[in-house]
C-alpha atoms as a PDB file:
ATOM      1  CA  UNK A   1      -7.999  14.956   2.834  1.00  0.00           C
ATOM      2  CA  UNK A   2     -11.045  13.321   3.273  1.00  0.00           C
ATOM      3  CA  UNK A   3     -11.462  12.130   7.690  1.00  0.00           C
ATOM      4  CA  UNK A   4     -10.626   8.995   8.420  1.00  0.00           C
ATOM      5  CA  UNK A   5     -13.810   6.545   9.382  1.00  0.00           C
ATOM      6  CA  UNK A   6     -14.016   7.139  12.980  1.00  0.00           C
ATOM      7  CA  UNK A   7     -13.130   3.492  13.451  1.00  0.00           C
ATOM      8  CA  UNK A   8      -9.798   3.940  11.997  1.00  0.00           C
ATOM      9  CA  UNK A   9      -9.098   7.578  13.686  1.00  0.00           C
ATOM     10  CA  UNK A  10      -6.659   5.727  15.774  1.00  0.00           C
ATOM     11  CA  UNK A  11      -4.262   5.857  13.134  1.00  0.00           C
ATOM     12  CA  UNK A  12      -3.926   9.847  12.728  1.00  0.00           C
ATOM     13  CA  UNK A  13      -2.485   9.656  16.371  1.00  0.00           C
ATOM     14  CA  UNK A  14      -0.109   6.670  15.580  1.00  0.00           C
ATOM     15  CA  UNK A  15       2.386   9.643  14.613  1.00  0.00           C
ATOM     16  CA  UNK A  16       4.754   7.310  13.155  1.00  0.00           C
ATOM     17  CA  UNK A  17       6.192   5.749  10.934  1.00  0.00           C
ATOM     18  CA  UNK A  18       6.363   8.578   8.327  1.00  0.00           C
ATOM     19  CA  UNK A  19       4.965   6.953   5.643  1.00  0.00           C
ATOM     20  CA  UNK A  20       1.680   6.471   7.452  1.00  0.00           C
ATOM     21  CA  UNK A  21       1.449  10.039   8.205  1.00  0.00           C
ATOM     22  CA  UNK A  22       2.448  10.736   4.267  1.00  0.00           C
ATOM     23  CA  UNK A  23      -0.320   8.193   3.203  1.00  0.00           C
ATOM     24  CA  UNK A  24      -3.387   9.191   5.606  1.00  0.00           C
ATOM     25  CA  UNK A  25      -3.403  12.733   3.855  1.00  0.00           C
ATOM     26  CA  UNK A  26      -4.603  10.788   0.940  1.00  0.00           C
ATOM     27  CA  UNK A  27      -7.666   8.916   2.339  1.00  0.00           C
ATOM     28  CA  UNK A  28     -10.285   8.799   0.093  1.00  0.00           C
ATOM     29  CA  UNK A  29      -8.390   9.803  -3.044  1.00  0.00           C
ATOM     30  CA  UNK A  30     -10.482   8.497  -6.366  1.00  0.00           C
ATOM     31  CA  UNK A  31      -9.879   7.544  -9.686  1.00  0.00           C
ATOM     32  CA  UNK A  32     -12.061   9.030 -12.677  1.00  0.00           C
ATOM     33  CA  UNK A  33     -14.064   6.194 -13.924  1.00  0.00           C
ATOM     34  CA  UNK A  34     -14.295   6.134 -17.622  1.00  0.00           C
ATOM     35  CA  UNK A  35     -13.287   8.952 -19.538  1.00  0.00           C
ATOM     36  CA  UNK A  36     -10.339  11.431 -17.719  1.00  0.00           C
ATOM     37  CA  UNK A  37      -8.089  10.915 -14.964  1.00  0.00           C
ATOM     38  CA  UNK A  38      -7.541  12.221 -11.277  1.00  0.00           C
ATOM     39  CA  UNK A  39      -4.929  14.739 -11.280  1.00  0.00           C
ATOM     40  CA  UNK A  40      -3.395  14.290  -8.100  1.00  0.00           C
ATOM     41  CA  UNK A  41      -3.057  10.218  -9.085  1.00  0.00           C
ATOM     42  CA  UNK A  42      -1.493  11.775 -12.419  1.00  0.00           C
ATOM     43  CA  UNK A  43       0.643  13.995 -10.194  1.00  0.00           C
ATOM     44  CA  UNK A  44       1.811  10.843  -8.763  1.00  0.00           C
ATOM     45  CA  UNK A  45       3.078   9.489 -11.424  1.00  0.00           C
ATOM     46  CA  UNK A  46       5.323  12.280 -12.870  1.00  0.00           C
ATOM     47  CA  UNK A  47       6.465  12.468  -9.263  1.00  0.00           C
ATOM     48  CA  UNK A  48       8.208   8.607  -9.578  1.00  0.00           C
ATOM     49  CA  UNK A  49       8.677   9.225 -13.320  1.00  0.00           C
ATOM     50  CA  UNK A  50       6.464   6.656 -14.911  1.00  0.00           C
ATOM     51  CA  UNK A  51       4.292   9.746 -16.577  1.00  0.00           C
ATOM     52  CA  UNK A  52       5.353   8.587 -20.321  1.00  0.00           C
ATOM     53  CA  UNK A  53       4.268   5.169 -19.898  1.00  0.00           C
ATOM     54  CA  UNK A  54       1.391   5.515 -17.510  1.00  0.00           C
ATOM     55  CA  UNK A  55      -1.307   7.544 -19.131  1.00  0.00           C
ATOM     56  CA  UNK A  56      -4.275   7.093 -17.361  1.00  0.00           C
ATOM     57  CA  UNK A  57      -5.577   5.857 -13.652  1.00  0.00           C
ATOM     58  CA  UNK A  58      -7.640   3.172 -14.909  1.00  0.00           C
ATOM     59  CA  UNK A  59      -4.485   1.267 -15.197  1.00  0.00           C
ATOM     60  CA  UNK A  60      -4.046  -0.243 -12.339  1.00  0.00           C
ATOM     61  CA  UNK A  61      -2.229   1.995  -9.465  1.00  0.00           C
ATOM     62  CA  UNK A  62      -1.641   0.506  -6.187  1.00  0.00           C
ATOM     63  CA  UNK A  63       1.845   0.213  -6.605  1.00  0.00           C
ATOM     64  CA  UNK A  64       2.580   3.778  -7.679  1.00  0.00           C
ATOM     65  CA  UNK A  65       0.320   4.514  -4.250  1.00  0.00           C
ATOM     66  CA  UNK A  66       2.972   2.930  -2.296  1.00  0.00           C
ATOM     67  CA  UNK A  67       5.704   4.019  -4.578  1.00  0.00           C
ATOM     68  CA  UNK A  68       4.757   7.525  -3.986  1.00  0.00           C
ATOM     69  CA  UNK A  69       4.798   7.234  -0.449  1.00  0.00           C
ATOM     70  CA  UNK A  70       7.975   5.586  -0.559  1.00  0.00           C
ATOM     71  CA  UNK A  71       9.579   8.337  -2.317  1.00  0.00           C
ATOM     72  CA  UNK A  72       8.339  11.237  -0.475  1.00  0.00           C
ATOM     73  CA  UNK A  73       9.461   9.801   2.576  1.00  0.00           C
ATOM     74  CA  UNK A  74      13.219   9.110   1.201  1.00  0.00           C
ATOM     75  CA  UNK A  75      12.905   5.481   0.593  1.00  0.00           C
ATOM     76  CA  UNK A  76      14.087   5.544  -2.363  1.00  0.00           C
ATOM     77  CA  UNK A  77      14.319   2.774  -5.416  1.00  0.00           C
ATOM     78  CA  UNK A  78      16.666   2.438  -8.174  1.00  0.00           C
ATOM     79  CA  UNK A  79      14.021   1.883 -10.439  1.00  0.00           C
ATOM     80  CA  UNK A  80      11.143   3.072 -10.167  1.00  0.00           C
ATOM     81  CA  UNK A  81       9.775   2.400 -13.094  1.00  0.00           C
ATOM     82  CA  UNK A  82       9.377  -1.426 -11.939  1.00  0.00           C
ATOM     83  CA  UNK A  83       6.990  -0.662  -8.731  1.00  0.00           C
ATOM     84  CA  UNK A  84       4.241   0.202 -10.141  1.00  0.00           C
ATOM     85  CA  UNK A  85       3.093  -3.597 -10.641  1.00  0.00           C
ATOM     86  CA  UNK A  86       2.047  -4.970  -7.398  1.00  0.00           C
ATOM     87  CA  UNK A  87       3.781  -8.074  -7.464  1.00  0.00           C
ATOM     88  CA  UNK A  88       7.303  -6.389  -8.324  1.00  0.00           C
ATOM     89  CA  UNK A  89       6.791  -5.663  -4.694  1.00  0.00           C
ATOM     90  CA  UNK A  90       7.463  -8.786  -3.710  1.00  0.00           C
ATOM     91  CA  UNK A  91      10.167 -11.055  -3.354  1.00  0.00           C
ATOM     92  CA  UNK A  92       9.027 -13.427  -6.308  1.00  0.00           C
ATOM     93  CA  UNK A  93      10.613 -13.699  -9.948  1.00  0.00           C
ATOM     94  CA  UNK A  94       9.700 -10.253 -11.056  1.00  0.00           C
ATOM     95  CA  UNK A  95      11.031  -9.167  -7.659  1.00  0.00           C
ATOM     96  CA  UNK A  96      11.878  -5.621  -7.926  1.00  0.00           C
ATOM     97  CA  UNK A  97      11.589  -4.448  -3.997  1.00  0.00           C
ATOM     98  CA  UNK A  98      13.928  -8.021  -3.314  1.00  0.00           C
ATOM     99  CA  UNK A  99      16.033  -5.573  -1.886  1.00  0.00           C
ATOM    100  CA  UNK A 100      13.557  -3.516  -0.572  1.00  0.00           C
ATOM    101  CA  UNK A 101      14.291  -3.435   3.482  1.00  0.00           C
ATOM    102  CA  UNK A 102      13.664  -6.191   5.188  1.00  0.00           C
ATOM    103  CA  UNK A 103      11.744  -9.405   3.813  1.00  0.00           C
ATOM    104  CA  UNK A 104       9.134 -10.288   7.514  1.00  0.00           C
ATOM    105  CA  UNK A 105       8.239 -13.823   7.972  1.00  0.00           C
ATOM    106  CA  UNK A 106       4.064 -13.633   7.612  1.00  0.00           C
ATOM    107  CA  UNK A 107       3.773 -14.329  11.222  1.00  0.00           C
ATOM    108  CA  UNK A 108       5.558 -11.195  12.110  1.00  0.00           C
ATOM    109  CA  UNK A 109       3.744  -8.557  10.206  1.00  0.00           C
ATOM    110  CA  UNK A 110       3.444  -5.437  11.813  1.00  0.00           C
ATOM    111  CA  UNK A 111       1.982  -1.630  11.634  1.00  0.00           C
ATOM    112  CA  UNK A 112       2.785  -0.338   7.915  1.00  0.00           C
ATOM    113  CA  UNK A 113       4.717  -3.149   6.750  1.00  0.00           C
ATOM    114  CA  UNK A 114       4.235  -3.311   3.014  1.00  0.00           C
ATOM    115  CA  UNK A 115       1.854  -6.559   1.795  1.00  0.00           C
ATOM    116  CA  UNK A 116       1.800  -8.108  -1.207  1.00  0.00           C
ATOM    117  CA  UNK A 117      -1.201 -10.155  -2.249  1.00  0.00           C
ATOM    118  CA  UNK A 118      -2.575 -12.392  -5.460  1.00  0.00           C
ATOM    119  CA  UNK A 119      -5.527 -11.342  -7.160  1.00  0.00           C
ATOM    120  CA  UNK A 120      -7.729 -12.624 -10.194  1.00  0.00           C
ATOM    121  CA  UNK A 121      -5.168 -11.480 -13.250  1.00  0.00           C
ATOM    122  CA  UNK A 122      -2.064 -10.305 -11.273  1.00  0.00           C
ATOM    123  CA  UNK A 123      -1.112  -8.846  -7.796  1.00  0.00           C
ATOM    124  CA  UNK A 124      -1.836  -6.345  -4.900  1.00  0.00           C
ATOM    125  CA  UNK A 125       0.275  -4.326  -2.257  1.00  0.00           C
ATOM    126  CA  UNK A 126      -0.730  -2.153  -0.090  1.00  0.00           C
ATOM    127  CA  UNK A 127       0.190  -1.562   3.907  1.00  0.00           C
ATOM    128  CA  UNK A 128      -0.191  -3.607   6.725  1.00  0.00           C
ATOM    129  CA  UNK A 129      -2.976  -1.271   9.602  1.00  0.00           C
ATOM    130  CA  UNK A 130      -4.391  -4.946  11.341  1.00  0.00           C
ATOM    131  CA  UNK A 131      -5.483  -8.541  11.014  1.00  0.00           C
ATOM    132  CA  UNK A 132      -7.999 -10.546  12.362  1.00  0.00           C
ATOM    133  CA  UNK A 133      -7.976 -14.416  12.487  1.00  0.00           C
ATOM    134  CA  UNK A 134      -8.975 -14.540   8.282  1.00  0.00           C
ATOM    135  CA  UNK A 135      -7.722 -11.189   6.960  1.00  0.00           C
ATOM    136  CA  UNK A 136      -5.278  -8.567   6.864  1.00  0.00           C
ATOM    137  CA  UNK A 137      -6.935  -4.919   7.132  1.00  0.00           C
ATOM    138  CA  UNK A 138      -5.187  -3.143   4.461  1.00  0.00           C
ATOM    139  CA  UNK A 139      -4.266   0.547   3.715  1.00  0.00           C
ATOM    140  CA  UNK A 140      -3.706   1.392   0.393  1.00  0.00           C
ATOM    141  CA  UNK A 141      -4.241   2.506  -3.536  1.00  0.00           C
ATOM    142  CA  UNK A 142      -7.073   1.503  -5.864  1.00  0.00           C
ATOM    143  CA  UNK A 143      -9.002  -0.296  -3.373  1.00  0.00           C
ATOM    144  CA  UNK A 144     -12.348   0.076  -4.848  1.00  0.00           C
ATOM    145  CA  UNK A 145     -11.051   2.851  -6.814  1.00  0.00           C
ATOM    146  CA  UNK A 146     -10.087   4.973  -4.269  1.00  0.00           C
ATOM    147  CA  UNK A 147      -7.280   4.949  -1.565  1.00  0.00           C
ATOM    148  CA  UNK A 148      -8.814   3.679   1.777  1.00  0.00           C
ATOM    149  CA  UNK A 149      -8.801   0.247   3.594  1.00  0.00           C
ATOM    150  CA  UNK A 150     -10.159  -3.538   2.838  1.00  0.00           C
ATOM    151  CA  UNK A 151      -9.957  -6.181   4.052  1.00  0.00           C
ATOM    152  CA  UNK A 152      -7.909  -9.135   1.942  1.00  0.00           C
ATOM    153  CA  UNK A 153      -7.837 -13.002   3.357  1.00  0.00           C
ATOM    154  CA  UNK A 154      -4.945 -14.166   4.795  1.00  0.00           C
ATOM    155  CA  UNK A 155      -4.468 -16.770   2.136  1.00  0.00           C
ATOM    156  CA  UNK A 156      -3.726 -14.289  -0.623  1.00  0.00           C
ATOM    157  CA  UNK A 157      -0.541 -13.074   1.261  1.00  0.00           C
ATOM    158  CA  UNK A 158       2.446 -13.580  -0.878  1.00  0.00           C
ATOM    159  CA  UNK A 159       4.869 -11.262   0.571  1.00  0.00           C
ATOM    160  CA  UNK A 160       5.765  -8.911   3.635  1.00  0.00           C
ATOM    161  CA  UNK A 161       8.801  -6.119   3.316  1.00  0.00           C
ATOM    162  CA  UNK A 162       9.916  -3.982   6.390  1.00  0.00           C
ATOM    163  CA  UNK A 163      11.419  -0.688   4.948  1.00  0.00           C
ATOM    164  CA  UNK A 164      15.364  -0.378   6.860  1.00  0.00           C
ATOM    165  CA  UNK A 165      14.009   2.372   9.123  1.00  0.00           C
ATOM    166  CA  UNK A 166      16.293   5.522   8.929  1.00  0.00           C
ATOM    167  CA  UNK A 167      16.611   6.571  12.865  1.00  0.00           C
ATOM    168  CA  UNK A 168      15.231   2.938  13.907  1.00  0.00           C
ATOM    169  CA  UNK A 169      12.057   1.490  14.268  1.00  0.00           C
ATOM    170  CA  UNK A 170       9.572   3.959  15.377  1.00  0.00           C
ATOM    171  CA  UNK A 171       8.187   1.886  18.651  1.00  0.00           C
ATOM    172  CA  UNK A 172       4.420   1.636  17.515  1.00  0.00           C
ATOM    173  CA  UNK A 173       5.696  -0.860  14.886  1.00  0.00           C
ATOM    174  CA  UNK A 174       3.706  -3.947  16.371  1.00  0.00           C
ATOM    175  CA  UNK A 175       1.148  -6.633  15.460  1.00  0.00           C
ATOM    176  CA  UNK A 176      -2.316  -5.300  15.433  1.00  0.00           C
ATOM    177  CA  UNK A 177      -5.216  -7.612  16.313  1.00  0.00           C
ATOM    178  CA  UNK A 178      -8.756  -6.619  15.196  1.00  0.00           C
ATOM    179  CA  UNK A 179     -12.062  -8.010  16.824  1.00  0.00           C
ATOM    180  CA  UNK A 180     -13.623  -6.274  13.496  1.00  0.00           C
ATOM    181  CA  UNK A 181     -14.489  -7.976  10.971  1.00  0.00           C
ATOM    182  CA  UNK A 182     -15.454  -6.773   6.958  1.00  0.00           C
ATOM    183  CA  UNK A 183     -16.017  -7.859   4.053  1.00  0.00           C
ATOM    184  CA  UNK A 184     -13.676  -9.801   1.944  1.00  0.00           C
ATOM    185  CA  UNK A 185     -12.097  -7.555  -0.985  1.00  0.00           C
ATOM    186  CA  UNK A 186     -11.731 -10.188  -3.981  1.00  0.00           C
ATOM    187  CA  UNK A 187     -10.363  -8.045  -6.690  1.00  0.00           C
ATOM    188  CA  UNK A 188      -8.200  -4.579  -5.970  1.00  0.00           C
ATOM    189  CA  UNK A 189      -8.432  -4.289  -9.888  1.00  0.00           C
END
C-alpha cells in the first residue's frame, strides 16, 4: 500500500469500521491506461464473480471497489453481479443495494457511509471520509484512475446507505467537518 497523504493519516488510526481498514490497504491502487489491465483490480473482479463479463479496468470500476470491500468484510449481496454500476448502489430504479443496510437521510451522513453521486454519462459511489460546506471528501475506486480521495459537490449526491453493522456501530461513525477545501472532481469516469 501506497501511505496515506499525511493530511488524511488520521484515518489509519480511525481503527474502525472494518471496511475502512479493508479499503486504506488499497490507497493508491491504478488502472493500466490503454493497453493491459491492473492485476490486483482484475483480482477484484474474480473475487465478486463478474470476471466473465468484466474484461478490462478501463471499464468503469468504482463499484466493484466498494463491492470488494463489501465482500471481504462479510457484507454480503445476493447479486453481485449488479454492483458494479455505481448507481445500482443507490436506492433509484436500477436500485440493487435498496436493501443494502440502512438508506441515511443526506443530512446525516457519516464516517464510511457509502455515497452515491451523478456524473456526465452515469453514476459514482464511493465512501463517505468528510464534507465541507460544498463537497463531500470521498474515498474510493477510479477516482482519477486510481483509488484515493476527491472531492465531489454536494449537489451531485443522490444517495447515502449505512451498512446494518454486525456487533453495532463502531462509535467513530460521526459527521466529519473539513475546513479543507479541493478541487471539484467533475467526472470519476
Amino acid at each position: 500500500m501506497k501511505s496515506l497523504p499525511s493530511k488524511y493519516s488520521w484515518l489509519a488510526r480511525e481503527g474502525a469500521p472494518k471496511m475502512l481498514v479493508e479499503a486504506l490497504k488499497h490507497y493508491g491502487t491504478l488502472e493500466h491506461v490503454g493497453k493491459g489491465s491492473n492485476v490486483n483490480i482484475m483480482a477484484w473482479a474474480k473475487e465478486v464473480g463478474v470476471l466473465g463479463w468484466y474484461p478490462d479496468d478501463d471499464i468503469p470500476w468504482c463499484g466493484l471497489f466498494v463491492a470488494v470491500v463489501c465482500k471481504r468484510c462479510n457484507y454480503p449481496h445476493p447479486n453481485w453481479a449488479n454492483v458494479l454500476g455505481a448507481r445500482y448502489w443507490g436506492d433509484g430504479p436500477k436500485g440493487a443495494w435498496k436493501g443494502y443496510g440502512r438508506k441515511i437521510p443526506f443530512a446525516q451522513a457519516s464516517l464510511w457511509d457509502i455515497l452515491v453521486f451523478t456524473r456526465p454519462g452515469g453514476a459514482h459511489v464511493g465512501f463517505y471520509v468528510g464534507e465541507n460546506d460544498h463537497a463531500y471528501l470521498v474515498y474510493g475506486g477510479n477516482q482519477s484512475n486510481a483509488v484515493g480521495f476527491a472531492f465531489i459537490a454536494k449537489s451531485r449526491l443522490t444517495d447515502v446507505r449505512r451498512p446494518d453493522y454486525q456487533i453495532g456501530v463502531p462509535r467513530n461513525i460521526r459527521k466529519i467537518y473539513l475546513r479543507e477545501t479541493g478541487e471539484l472532481s467533475v467526472n470519476e469516469a
